[in-house]
Protein backbone atom coordinates (compact mmCIF):
# COMPACT_ATOMS: atom_id res chain seq x y z
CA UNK A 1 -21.11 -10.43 -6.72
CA UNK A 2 -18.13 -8.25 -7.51
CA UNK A 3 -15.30 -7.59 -5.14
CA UNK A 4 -12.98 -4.87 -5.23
CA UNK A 5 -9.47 -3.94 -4.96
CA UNK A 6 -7.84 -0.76 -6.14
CA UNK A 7 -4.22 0.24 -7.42
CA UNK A 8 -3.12 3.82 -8.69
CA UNK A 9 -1.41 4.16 -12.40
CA UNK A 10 1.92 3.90 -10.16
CA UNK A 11 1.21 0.54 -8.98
CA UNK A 12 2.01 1.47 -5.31
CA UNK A 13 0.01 0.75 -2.63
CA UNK A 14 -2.48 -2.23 -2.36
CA UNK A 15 -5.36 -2.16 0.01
CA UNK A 16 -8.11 -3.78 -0.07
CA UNK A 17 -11.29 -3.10 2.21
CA UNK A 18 -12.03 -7.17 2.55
CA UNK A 19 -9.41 -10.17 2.06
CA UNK A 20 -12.34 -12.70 1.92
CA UNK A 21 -11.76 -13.51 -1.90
CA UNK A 22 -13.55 -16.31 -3.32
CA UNK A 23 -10.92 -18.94 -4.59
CA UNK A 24 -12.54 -19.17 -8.32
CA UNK A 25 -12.33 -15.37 -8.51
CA UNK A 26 -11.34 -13.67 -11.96
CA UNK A 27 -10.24 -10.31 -13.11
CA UNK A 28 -12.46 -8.45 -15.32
CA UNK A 29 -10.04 -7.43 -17.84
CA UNK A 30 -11.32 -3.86 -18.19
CA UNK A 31 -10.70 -0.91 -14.97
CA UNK A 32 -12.72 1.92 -14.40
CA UNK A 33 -10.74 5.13 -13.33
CA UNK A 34 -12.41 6.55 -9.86
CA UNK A 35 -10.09 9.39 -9.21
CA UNK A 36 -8.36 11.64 -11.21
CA UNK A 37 -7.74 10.73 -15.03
CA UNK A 38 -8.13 14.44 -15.87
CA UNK A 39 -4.56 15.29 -16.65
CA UNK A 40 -1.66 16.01 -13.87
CA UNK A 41 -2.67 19.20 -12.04
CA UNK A 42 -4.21 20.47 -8.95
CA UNK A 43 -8.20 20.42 -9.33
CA UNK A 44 -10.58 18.27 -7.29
CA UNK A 45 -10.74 16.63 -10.12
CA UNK A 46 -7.22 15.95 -11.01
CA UNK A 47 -4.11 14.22 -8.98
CA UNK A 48 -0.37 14.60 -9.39
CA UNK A 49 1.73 11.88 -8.50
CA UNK A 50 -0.77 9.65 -6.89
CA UNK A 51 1.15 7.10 -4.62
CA UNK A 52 -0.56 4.97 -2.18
CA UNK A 53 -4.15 4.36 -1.21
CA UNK A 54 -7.04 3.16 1.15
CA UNK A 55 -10.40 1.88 0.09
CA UNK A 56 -12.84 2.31 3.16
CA UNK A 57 -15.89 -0.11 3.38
CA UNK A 58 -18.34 1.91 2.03
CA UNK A 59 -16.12 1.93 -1.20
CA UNK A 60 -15.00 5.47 -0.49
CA UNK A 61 -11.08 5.93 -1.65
CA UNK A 62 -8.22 7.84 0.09
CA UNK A 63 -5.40 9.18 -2.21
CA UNK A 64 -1.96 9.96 -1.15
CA UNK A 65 -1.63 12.69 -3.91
CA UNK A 66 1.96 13.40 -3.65
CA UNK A 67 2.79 16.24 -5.51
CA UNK A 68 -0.30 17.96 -4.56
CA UNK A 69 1.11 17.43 -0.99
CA UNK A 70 -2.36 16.59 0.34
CA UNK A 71 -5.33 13.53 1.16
CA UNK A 72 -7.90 13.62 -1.66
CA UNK A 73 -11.06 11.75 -0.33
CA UNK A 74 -13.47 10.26 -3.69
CA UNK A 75 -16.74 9.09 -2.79
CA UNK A 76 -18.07 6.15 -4.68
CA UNK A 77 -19.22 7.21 -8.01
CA UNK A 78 -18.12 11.03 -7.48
CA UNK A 79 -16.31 13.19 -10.38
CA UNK A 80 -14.48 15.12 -7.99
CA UNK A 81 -12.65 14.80 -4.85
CA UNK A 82 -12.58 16.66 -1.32
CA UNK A 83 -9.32 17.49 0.30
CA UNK A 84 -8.97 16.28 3.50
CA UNK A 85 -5.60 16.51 4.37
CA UNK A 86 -2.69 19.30 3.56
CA UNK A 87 -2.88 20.98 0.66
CA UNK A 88 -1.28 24.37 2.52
CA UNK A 89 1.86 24.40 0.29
CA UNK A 90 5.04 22.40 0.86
CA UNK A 91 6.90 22.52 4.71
CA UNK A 92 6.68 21.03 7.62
CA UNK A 93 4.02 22.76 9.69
CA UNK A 94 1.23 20.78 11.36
CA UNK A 95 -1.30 22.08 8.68
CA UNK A 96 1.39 21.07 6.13
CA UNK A 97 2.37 17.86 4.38
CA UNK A 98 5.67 17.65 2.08
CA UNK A 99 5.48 14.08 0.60
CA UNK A 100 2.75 12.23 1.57
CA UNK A 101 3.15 8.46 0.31
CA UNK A 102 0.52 6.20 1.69
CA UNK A 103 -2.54 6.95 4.07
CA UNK A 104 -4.75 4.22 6.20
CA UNK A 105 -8.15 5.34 7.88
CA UNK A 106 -8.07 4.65 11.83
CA UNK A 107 -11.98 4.08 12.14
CA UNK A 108 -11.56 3.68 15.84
CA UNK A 109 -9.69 7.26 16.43
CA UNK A 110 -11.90 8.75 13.60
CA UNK A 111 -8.39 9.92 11.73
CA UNK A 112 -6.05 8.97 9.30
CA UNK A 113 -2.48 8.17 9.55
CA UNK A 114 -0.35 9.24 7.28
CA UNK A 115 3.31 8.48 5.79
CA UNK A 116 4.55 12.00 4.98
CA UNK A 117 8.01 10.98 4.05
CA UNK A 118 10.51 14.04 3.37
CA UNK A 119 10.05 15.43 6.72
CA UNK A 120 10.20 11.54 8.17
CA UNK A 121 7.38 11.31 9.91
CA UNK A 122 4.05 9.47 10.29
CA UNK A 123 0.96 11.67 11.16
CA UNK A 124 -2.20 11.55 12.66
CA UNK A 125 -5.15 13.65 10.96
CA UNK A 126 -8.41 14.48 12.15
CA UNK A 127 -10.51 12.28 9.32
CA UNK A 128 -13.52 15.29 9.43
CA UNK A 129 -12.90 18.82 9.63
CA UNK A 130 -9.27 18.42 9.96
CA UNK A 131 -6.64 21.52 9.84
CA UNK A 132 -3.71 20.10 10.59
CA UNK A 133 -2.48 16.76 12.36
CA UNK A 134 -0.16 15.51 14.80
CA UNK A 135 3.25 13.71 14.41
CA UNK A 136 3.07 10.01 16.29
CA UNK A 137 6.41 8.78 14.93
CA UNK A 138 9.59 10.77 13.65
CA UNK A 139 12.78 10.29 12.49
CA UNK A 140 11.35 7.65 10.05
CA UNK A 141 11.53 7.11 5.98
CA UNK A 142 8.23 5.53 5.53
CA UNK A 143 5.96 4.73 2.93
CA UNK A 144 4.06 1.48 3.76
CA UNK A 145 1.79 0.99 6.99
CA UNK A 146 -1.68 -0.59 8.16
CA UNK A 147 -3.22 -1.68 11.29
CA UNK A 148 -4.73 -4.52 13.11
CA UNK A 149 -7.91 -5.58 14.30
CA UNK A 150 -6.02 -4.26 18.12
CA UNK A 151 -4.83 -0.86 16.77
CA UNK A 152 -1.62 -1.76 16.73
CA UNK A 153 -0.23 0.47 13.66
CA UNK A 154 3.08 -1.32 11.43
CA UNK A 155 4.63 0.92 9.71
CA UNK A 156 8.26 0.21 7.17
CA UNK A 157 10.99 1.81 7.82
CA UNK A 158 12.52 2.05 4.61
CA UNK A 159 15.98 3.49 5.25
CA UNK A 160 16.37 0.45 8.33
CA UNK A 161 14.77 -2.46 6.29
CA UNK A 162 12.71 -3.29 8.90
CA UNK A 163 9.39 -3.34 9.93
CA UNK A 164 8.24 -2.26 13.30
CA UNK A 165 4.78 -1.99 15.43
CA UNK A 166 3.21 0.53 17.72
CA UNK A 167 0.90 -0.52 20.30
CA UNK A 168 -1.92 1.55 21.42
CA UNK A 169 0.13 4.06 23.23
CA UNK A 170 3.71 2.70 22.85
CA UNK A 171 6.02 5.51 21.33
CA UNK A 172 9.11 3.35 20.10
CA UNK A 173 7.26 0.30 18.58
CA UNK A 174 9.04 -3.30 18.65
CA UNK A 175 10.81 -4.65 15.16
CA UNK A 176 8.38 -7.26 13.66
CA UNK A 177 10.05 -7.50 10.39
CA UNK A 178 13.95 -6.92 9.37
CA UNK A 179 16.12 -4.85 11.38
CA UNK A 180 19.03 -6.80 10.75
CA UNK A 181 20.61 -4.62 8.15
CA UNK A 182 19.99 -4.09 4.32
CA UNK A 183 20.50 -7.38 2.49
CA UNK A 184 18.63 -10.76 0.85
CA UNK A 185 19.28 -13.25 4.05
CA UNK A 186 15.91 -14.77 5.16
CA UNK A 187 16.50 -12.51 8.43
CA UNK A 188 16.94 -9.20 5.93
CA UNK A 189 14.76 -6.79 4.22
CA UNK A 190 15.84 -4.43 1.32
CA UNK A 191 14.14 -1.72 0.29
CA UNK A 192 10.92 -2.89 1.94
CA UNK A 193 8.01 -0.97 0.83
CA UNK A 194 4.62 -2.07 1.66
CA UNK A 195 2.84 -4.37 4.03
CA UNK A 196 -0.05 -6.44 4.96
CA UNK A 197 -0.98 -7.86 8.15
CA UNK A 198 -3.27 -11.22 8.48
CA UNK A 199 -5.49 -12.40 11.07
CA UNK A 200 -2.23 -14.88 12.62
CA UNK A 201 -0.63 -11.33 13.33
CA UNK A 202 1.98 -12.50 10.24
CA UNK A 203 3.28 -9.65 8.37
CA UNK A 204 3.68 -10.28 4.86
CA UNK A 205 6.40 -7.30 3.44
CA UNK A 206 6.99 -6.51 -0.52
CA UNK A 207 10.89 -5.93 -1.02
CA UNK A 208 11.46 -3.93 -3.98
CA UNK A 209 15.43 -4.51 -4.21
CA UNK A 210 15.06 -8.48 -3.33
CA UNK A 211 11.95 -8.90 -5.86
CA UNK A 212 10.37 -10.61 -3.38
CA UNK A 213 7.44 -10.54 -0.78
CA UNK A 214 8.49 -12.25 2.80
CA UNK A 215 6.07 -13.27 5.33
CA UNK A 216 7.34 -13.37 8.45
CA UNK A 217 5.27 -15.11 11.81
CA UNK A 218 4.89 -13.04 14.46
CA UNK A 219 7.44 -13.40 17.14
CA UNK A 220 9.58 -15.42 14.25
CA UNK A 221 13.51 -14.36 14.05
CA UNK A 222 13.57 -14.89 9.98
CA UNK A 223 10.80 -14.58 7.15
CA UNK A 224 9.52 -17.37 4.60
CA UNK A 225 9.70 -16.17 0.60
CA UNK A 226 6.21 -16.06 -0.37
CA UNK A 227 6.42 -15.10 -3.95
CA UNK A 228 9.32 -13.96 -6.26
CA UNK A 229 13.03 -14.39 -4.42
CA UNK A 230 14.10 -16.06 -7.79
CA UNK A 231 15.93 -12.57 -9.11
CA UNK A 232 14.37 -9.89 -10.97
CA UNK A 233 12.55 -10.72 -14.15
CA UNK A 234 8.95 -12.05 -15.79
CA UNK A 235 8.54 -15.32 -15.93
CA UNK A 236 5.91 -17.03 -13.38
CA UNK A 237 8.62 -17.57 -10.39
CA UNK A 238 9.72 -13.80 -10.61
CA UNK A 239 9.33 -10.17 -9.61
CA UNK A 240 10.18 -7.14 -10.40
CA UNK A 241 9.76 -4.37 -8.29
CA UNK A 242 6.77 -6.09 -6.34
CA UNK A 243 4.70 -3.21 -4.60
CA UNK A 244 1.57 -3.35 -3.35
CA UNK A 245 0.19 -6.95 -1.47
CA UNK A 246 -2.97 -8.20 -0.05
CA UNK A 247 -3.79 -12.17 1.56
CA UNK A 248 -6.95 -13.89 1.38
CA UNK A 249 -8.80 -15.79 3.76
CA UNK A 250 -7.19 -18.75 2.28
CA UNK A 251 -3.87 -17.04 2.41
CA UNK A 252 -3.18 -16.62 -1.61
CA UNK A 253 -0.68 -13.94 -2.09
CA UNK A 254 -1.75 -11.32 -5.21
CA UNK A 255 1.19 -8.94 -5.47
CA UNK A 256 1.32 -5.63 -7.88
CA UNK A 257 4.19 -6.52 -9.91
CA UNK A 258 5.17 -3.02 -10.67
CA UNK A 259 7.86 -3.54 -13.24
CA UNK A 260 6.07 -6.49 -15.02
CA UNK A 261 2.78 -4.19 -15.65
CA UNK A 262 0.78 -6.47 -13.66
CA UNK A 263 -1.00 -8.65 -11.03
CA UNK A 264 0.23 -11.41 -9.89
CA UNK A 265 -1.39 -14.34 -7.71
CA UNK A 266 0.64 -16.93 -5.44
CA UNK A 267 -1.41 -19.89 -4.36
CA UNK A 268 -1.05 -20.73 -0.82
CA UNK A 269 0.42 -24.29 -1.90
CA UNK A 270 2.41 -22.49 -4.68
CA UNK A 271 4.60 -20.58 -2.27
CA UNK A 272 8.15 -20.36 -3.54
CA UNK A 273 7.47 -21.75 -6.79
CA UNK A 274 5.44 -20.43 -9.78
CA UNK A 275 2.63 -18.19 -9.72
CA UNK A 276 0.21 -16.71 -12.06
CA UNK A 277 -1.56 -13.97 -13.57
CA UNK A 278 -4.07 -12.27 -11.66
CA UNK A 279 -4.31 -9.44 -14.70
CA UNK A 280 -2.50 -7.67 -17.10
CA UNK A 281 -5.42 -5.29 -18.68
CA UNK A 282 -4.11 -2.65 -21.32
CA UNK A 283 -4.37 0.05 -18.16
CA UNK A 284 -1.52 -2.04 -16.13
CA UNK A 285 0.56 -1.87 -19.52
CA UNK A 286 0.14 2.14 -19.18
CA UNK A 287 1.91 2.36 -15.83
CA UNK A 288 4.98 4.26 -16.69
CA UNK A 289 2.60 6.75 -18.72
CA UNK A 290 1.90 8.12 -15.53
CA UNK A 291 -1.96 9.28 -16.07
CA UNK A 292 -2.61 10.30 -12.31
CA UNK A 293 -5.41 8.68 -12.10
CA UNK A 294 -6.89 5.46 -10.11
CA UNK A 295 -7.76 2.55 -11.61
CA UNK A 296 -10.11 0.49 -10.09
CA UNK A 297 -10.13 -3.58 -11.24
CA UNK A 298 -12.68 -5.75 -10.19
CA UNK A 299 -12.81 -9.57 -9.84
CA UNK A 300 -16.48 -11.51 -10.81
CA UNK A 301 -17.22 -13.95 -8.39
């Protein structure tokens, strides 16, 4: 059986459409591109800048395509892509996105969400048929959220190191993560980027300035270093730049270790100390080339 996960050639965002991952799992060490790869430009077949992304369950992929200012929507197999979000020039009208950095599907409210960071604000987007969305959060410099299993939607704020979560219905959300000021204290974010959310309700939260990801309980007052915290660098107890992150079932930690070119794994019992190589194909070596694409790795089972 193969699972799947999917980063973009920026190494961004990390989500996965199942964290049940078989413990004996391995990388195949070669990725298929499944949107984009054409060259930077503006074509349904092209991306610009792609930045953070969703994989649905039916294997269908949503791409924050930045500089395109729009949601590109790639069907499984599919050569081109379908607009589904923006894409009516730069501004901050309701049909209009300016910097759209990550995007999550609400299946429940049949939309997606969206980070659309230079006018700092979160969005809400019809998910069919769509001509422009709503804002459900402002004043915010976002770029990672997801939601639970009870709709509650956590979303970074990036410029207040902290993490925070919306109820269904709630307009100012209540600090899950952070909010304690910029810094590397076990009660501190910095630069906190992009989230994941088990089935405990922990939030696990990749810190691109502390070269760490933090997992903090919910209701706790301080996080627990996960993987990295050892400064920035290469070798098996480090980070650099740590973006994307997804938990298994069995709570393993595999981080996108942006600055390092590659994936990296953190058993559950490993936590703190070393971990390991998830994958380093020759595509995660190409990151910096920038080919505005999406790579898709898989993992035989």
């Amino acid at each position: 059986m193969l699972s799947l996960l999917s980063i973009d050639f920026s190494a961004t965002s990390l989500h996965g459409s199942s964290t049940d991952i078989h413990p004996n799992a391995t990388w195949k060490q070669n990725g298929l591109t499944v949107a984009g790869g054409k060259g930077r430009g503006n074509r349904t077949n092209q991306l610009s800048s792609p930045w953070g992304l969703y994989v649905d369950d039916d294997q269908t992929i949503y791409v924050a395509d930045q500089h395109n200012r729009r949601i590109v929507e790639w069907k499984l197999g599919a050569t081109n892509g379908q607009v589904v979000a923006g894409e009516n020039g730069q501004g901050n009208g309701a049909h209009q996105l300016s910097q759209p950095l990550n995007v999550i599907v609400d299946k429940e409210g049949h939309s997606l969400i969206i980070c659309d960071r230079s006018n700092s604000r979160v969005v809400r987007w019809p998910r069919r048929n769509g001509i422009s969305g709503e804002t459900i959060i402002s004043n915010i410099n976002s770029v990672g959220l997801t939601m639970d299993e009870n709709e509650s939607l956590y979303v970074v704020d990036n410029s207040r190191n902290e993490v925070r979560r919306y109820k269904k219905g709630e307009s100012q959300g209540t600090v899950v993560a952070g909010g304690n000021g910029g810094g590397n204290r076990l009660d501190q974010l910095s630069n906190p980027h992009y989230i994941f959310v088990d089935r405990d309700h922990s939030v696990y939260v990749s810190e691109r300035s502390n070269h760490r990801v933090i997992k903090w309980v919910e209701g706790a007052k301080q996080g627990i270093v996960v993987a990295g915290g050892h400064g920035q660098g290469n070798n098996l107890m480090q980070l650099s730049d740590p973006q994307g992150v997804i938990v298994d079932q069995l709570g393993t930690v595999n981080v996108a270790d942006a600055g390092n070119h590659r994936i990296m794994r953190w058993l559950k019992a490993e936590m703190g100390n070393s971990g390991f190589f998830w994958s380093t194909p020759p595509e995660l070596n190409k990151i910096s080339e920038k080919k505005n694409g999406v790579l898709e790795l898989y993992m035989e089972e």
